[in-house]
Protein backbone atom coordinates (compact mmCIF):
# COMPACT_ATOMS: atom_id res chain seq x y z
CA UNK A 1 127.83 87.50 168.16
CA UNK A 2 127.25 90.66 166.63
CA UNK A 3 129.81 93.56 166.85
CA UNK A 4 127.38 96.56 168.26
CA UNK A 5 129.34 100.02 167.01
CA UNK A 6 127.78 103.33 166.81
CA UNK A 7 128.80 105.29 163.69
CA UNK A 8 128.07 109.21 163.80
CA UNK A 9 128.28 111.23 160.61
CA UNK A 10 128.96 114.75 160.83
CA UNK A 11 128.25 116.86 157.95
CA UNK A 12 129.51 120.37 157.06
CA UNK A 13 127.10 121.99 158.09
CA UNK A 14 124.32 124.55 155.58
CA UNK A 15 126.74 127.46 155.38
CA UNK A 16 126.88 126.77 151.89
CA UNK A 17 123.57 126.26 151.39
CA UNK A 18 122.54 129.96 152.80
CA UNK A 19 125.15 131.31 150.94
CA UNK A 20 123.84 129.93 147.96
CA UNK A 21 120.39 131.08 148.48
CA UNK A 22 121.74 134.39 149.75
CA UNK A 23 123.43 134.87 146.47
CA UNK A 24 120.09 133.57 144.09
CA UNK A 25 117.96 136.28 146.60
CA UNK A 26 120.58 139.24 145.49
CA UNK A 27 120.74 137.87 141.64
CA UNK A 28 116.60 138.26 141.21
CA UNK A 29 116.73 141.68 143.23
CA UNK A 30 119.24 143.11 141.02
CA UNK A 31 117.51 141.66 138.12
CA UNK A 32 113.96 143.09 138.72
CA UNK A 33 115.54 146.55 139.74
CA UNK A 34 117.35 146.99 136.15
CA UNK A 35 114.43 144.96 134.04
CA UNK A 36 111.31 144.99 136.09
CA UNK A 37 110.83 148.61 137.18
CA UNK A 38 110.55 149.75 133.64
CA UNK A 39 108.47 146.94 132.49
CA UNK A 40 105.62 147.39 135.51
CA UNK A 41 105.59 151.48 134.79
CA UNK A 42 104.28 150.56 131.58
CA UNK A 43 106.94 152.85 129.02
CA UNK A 44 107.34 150.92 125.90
CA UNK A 45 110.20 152.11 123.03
CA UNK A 46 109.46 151.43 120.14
CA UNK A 47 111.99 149.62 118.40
CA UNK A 48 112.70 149.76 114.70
CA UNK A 49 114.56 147.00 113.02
CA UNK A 50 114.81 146.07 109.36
CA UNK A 51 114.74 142.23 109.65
CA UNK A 52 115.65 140.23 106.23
CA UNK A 53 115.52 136.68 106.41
CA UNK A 54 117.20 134.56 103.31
CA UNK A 55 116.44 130.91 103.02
CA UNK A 56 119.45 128.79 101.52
CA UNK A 57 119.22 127.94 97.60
CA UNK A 58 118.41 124.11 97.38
């Protein structure tokens, strides 16, 4: 005969989870707000950079 138990996991919860998500939410926001409102207005700097590039002597 068969032993009939009844097993019941309990988890944590998804506090984690939310707080996670909450936290990825804020990241992006803060992100757009310092790089995205100048790129969507359209202002462009010109940037000027002397750039020399030496290949290695075989």
């Amino acid at each position: 005969m068969s032993d009939e138990k009844v097993t019941v996991v309990k988890t944590g919860g998804s506090g984690g989870a939310i707080a996670v998500i909450v936290g990825i939410v804020a990241l992006l926001a803060i992100l757009y707000v310092v790089f995205g409102t100048n790129l969507l207005s359209g202002k462009t700097d010109k940037i000027d950079a002397d750039v020399t590039i030496e290949a290695p002597k075989s």
